[in-house]
Protein backbone atom coordinates (compact mmCIF):
# COMPACT_ATOMS: atom_id res chain seq x y z
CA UNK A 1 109.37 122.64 163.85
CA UNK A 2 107.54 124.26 161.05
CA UNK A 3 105.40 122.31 158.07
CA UNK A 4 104.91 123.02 154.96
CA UNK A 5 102.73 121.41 151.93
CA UNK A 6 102.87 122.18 148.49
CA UNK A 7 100.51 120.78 146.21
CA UNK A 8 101.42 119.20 142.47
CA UNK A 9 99.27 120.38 140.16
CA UNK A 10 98.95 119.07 136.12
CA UNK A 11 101.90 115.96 137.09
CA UNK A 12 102.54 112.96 136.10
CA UNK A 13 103.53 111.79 140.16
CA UNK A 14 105.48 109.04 138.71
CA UNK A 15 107.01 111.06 136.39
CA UNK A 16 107.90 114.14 139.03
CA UNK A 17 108.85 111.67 141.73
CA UNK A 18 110.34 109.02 140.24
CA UNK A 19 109.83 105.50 140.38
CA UNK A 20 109.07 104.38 144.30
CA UNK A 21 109.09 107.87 144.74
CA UNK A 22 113.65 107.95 144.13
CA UNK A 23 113.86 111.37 143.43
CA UNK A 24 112.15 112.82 145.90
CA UNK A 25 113.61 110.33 148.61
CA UNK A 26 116.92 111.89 146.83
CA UNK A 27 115.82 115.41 147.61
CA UNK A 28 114.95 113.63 151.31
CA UNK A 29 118.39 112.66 151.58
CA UNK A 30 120.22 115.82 151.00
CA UNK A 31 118.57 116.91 153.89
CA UNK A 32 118.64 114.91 157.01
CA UNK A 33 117.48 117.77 159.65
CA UNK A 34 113.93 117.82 158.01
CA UNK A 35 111.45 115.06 156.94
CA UNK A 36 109.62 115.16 153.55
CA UNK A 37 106.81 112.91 153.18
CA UNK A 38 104.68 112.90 149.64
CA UNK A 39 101.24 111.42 149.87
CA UNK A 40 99.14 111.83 147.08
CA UNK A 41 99.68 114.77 145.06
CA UNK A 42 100.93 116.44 147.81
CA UNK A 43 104.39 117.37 149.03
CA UNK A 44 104.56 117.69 153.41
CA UNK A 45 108.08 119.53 154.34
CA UNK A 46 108.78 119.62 158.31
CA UNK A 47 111.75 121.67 159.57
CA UNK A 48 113.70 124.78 160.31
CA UNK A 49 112.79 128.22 158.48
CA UNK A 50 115.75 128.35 156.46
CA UNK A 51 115.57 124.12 155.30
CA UNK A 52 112.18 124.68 154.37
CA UNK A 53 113.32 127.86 152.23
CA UNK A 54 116.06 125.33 150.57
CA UNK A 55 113.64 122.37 150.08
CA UNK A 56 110.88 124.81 148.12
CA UNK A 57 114.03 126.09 146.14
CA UNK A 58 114.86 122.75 145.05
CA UNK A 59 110.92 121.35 144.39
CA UNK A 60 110.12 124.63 142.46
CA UNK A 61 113.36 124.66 140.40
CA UNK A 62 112.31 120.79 139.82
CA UNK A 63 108.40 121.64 138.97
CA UNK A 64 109.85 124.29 136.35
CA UNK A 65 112.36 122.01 134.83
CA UNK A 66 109.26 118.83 134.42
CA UNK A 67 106.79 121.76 133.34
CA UNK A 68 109.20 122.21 130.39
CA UNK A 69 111.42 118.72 129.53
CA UNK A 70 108.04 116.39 130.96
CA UNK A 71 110.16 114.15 133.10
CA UNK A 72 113.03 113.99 136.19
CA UNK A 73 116.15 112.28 136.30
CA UNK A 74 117.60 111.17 139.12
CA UNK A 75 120.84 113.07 137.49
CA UNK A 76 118.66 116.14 137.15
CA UNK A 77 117.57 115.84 141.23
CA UNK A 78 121.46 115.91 141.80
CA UNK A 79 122.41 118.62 139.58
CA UNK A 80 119.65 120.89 141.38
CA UNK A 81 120.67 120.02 144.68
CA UNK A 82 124.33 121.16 143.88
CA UNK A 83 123.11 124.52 143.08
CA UNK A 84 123.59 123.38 138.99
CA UNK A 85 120.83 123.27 136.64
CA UNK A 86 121.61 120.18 135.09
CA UNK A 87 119.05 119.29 131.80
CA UNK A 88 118.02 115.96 130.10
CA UNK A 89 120.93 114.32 128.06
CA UNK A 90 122.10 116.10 125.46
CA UNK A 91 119.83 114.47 122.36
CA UNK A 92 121.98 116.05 119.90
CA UNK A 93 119.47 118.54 118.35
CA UNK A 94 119.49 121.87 118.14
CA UNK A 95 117.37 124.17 120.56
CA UNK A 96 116.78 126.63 117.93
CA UNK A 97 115.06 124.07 116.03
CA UNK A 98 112.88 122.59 119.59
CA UNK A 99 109.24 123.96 119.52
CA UNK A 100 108.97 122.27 123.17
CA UNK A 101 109.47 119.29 125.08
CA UNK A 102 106.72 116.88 125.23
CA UNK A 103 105.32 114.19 126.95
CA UNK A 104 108.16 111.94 128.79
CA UNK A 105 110.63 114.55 127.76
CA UNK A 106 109.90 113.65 123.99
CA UNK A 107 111.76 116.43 122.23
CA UNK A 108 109.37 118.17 119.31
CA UNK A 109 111.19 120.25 116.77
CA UNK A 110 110.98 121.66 113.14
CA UNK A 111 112.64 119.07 111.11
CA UNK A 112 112.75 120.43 107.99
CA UNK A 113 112.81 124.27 106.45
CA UNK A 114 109.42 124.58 106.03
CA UNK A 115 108.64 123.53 108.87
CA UNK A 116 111.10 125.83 110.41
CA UNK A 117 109.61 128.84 108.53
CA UNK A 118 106.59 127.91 109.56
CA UNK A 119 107.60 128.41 113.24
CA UNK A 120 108.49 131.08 112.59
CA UNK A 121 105.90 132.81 111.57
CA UNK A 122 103.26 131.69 113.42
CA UNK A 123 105.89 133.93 115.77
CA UNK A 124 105.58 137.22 113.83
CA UNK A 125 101.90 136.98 112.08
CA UNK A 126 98.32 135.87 114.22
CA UNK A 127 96.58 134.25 111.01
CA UNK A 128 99.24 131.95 109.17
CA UNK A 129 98.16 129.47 106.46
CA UNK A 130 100.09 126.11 106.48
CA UNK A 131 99.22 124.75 102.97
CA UNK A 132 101.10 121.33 101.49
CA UNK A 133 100.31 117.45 101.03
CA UNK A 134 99.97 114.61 103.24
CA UNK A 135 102.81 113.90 105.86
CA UNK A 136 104.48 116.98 105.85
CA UNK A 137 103.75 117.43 109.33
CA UNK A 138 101.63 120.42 108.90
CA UNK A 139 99.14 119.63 111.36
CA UNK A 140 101.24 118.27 114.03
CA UNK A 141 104.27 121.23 113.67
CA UNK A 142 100.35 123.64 114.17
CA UNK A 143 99.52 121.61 117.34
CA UNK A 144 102.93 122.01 118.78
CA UNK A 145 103.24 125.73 118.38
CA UNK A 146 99.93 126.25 119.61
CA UNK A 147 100.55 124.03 122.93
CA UNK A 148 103.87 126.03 123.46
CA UNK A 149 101.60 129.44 123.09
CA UNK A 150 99.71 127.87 125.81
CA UNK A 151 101.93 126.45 128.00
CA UNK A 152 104.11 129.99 127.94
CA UNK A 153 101.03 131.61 129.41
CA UNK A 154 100.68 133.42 125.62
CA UNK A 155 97.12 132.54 125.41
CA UNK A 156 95.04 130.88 127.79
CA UNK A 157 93.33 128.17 125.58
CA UNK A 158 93.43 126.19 122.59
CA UNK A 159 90.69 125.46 119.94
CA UNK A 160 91.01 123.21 117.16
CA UNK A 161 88.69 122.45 114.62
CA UNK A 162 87.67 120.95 111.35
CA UNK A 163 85.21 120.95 108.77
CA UNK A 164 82.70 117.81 108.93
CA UNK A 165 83.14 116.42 105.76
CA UNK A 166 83.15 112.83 104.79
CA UNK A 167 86.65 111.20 103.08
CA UNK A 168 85.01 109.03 101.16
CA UNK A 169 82.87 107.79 104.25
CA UNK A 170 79.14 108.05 104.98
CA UNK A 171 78.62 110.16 108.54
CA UNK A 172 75.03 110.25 108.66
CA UNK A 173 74.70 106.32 109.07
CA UNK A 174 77.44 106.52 112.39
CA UNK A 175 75.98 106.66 116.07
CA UNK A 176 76.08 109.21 118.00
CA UNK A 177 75.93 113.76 117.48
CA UNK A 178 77.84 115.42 114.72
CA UNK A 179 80.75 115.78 117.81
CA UNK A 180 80.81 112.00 117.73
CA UNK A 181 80.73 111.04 114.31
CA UNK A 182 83.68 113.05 113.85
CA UNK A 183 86.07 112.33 116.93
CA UNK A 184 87.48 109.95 114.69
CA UNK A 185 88.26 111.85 112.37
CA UNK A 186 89.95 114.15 114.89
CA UNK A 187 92.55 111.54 115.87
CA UNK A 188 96.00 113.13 114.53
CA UNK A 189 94.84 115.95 116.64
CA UNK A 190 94.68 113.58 119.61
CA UNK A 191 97.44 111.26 118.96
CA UNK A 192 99.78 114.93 118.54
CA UNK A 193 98.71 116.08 121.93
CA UNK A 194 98.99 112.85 123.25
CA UNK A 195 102.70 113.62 122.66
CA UNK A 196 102.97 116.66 123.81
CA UNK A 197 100.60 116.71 126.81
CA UNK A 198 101.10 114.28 130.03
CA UNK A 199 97.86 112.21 130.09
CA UNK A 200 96.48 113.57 133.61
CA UNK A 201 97.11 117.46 132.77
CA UNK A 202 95.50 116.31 128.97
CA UNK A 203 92.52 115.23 130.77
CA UNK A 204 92.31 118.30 132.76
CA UNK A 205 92.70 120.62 129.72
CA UNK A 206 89.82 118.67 127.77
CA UNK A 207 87.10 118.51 130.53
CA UNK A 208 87.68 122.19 131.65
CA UNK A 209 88.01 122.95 127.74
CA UNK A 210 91.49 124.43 128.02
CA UNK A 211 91.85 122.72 124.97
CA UNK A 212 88.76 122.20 122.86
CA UNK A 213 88.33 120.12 119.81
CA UNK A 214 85.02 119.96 118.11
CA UNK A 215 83.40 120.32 114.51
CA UNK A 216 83.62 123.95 112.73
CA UNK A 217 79.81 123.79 112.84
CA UNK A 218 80.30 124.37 116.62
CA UNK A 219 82.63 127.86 115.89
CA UNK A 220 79.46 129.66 114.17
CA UNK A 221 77.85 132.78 116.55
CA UNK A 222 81.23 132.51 118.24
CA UNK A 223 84.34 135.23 119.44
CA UNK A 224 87.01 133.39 120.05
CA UNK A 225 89.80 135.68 122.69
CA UNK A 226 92.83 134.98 124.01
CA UNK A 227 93.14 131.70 122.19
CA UNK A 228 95.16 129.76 119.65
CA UNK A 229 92.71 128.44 116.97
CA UNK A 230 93.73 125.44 114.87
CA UNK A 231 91.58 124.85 111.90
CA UNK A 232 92.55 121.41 110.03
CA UNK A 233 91.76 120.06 106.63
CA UNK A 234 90.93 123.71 105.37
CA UNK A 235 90.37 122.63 102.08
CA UNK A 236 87.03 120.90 103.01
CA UNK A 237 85.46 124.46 103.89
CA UNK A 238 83.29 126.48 101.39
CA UNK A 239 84.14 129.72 101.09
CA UNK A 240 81.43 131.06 103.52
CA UNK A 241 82.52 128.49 106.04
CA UNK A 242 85.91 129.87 105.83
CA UNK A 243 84.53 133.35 106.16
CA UNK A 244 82.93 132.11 109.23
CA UNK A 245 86.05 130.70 110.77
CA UNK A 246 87.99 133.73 110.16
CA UNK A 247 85.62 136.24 111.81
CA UNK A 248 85.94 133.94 114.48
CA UNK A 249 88.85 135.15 115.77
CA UNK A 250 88.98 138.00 118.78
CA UNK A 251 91.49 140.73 119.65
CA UNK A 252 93.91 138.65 121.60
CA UNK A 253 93.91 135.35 119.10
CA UNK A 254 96.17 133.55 116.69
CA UNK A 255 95.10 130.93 114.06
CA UNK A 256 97.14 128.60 112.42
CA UNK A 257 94.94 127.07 109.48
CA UNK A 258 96.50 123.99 107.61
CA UNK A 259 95.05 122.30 104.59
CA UNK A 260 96.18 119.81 101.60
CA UNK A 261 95.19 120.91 98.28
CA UNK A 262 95.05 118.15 96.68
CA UNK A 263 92.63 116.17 98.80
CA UNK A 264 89.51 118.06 97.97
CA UNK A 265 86.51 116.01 99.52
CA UNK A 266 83.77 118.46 98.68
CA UNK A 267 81.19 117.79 96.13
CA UNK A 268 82.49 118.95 92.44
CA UNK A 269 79.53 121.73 92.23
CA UNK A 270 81.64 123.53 96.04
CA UNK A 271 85.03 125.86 95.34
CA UNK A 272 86.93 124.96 98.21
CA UNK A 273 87.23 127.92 100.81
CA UNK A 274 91.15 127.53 100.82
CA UNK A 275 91.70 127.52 97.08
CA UNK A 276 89.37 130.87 97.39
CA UNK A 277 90.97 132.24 100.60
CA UNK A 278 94.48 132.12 98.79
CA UNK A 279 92.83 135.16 95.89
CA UNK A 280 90.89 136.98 98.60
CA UNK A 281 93.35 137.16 101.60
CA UNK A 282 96.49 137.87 99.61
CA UNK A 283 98.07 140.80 100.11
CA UNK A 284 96.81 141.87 103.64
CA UNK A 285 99.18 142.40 106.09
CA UNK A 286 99.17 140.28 108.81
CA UNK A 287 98.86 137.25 107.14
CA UNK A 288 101.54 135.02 105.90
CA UNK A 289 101.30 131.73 103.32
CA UNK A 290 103.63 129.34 104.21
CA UNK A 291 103.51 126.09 101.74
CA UNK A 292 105.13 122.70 102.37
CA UNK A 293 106.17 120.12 99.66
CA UNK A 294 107.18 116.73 99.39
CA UNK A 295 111.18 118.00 100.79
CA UNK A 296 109.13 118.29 103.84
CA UNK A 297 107.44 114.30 104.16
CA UNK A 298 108.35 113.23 107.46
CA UNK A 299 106.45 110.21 107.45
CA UNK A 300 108.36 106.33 106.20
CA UNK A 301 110.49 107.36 102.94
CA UNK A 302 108.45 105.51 100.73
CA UNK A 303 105.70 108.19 101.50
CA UNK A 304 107.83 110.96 99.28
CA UNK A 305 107.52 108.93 96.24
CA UNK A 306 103.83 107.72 96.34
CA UNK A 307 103.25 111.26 96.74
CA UNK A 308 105.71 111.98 93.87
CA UNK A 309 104.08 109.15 91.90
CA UNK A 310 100.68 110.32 92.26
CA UNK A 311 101.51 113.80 91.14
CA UNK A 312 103.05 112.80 87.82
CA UNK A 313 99.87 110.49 87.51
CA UNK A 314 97.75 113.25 87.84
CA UNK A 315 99.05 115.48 85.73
C-alpha cells in the first residue's frame, strides 16, 4: 500500500473540508479501497497507484475550485466525484460582470457602468485614474481588480497606499509611528480585503508583505516591480507627492489611483496633485481617466441624494 500527503496551503480547513470535516469524509466514501485521514493542514492518502491518482484528481480539482469561489459544497464534492464540475448555485449574476469570488464564496462584481468600464481598463492600460465622489465604490472595485491580478499569478504583490493627511483630525497628538496613526484611516482598504481574502491566507499575505499597506511617505526612494499599486484618496497629494508616486512604478507594474474631488483636505495655500495630474498626464498614451458619478453610489439610497444635495448647495 502506497501513502501519499498533500499539504493545504492559504485554506480556510473548515471551509475546504467542511464542517466535521463532511466533504472530505464524502471524498472518503467514494472510495472504500483506500483510507484518507486529514490532520491538520494536511491531507494522508493510503492505497493502490491508480486510487491515489483518482483521489489527487479529485482534491486538486477541489483546491482549484475553493482557490477561485472561497468555499466547498457538499454538492460541489459530488459533482467532482462524478467526473462533473459542478459550481456554487447559480446567484443570478452575470460572469462577465464578476471581478472574482471572495471570501466564503462572496461574489464581487462591477455593479454599475462605470464601474464596469473601469474593469475594464485597468485590463488594457497599467496607470488608470478612478476619479468620482464618495460611495461609488471606487476604492473597493481598485482592491478587487488588483487581488484578481494577484491571485491569477499577473503580478506577484500588492501595494496600497495613501497620502497621510488629516480629515479634519489631528495625527500628531495619536500614539504610535506615522504607520500607526494612519491604520485607521486605512480601514476600507482592510474591511475590502477582508472580503475578498480568507482570514488565514490574509494574514499570510500581510506578514510576508504580499500585500502591503502603508503611508505614501513609505513609497519615496522606492521601484516598485511586478506589483499592483493602489494609491487612495489621491486628491490629498501635492503635486510633487504625486510625481513621487508615479515614478514609483517599475517595468512589470500597474497602478490603479482613485481619488474624490471634492473632498480636498489639504491646506488652501496646496493645489491638489490630482486636480494637477488631470492637465499634466492628459494625453499620454497609456493612461486612461475613468470618472464615476452619483449613477454609480452603491452605498444605502439615501447616499445619492445627500450627495446630490450637497452639490446643488455648493454651487
Amino acid at each position: 500500500m502506497l501513502e501519499k500527503i498533500i499539504t493545504l496551503e492559504d485554506v480556510s480547513m473548515v471551509d475546504f473540508l467542511g464542517i466535521h470535516n463532511s466533504n472530505i469524509k464524502e471524498v472518503a466514501a467514494a472510495f472504500p479501497e483506500s483510507k484518507i485521514i486529514s490532520r491538520g493542514n494536511e491531507i494522508r492518502i493510503q492505497g493502490t497507484a491508480p486510487e491515489i491518482i483518482r483521489i489527487t484528481d479529485v482534491i486538486d480539482s477541489l483546491l482549484a475550485h475553493y482557490q477561485k469561489y472561497g468555499k466547498i459544497t457538499n454538492d460541489n464534492v459530488k459533482g467532482y466525484l462524478n467526473g462533473i464540475s459542478k459550481m456554487p448555485v447559480a446567484t443570478g449574476e452575470d460572469d462577465d460582470d464578476v471581478i472574482l469570488y471572495g471570501n466564503k464564496g462572496l461574489v464581487v462584481k462591477a455593479k454599475t457602468t462605470n464601474q464596469k468600464l473601469l474593469v475594464e481598463q485597468a485590463g488594457k492600460y497599467d496607470l488608470v485614474f478612478a476619479i468620482g465622489p464618495a460611495g461609488t465604490g471606487k476604492t473597493y472595485t481598485a482592491v478587487a481588480i488588483a487581488v484578481r491580478a494577484l491571485k491569477n499569478k499577473e503580478v506577484r504583490k500588492i501595494i496600497i497606499t495613501r497620502p497621510a493627511v488629516e480629515a479634519g483630525e489631528n495625527l500628531g497628538f495619536l500614539p504610535g509611528d506615522l504607520k500607526e496613526k494612519i491604520d485607521p484611516y486605512l480601514r476600507p482598504i482592510y474591511d475590502a480585503l477582508d472580503d475578498m481574502i480568507a482570514p488565514e491566507k490574509l494574514k499570510l499575505y500581510l506578514e510576508s508583505r504580499v500585500i502591503e499597506i502603508a503611508p505614501l511617505a513609505y513609497m519615496r526612494g522606492r521601484t516598485l516591480n511586478n506589483a499592483f499599486i493602489l494609491l487612495d484618496e489621491a486628491q490629498n497629494t501635492t503635486p510633487m507627492q504625486m510625481k513621487m508616486f508615479l515614478t514609483r512604478m517599475g517595468p512589470s507594474s500597474k497602478a490603479i489611483i482613485t481619488g474624490d474631488k471634492s473632498q480636498i483636505d489639504l491646506p488652501k495655500n496646496l493645489k491638489s496633485g490630482l486636480i494637477d495630474s488631470l492637465t499634466v498626464l492628459k494625453g499620454i498614451k497609456g493612461i486612461s481617466f475613468v470618472e464615476l458619478d452619483g449613477s454609480d453610489v452603491v452605498r444605502h439610497r439615501l447616499v445619492k441624494d445627500i450627495l446630490a444635495a450637497y452639490e446643488k448647495s455648493e454651487k
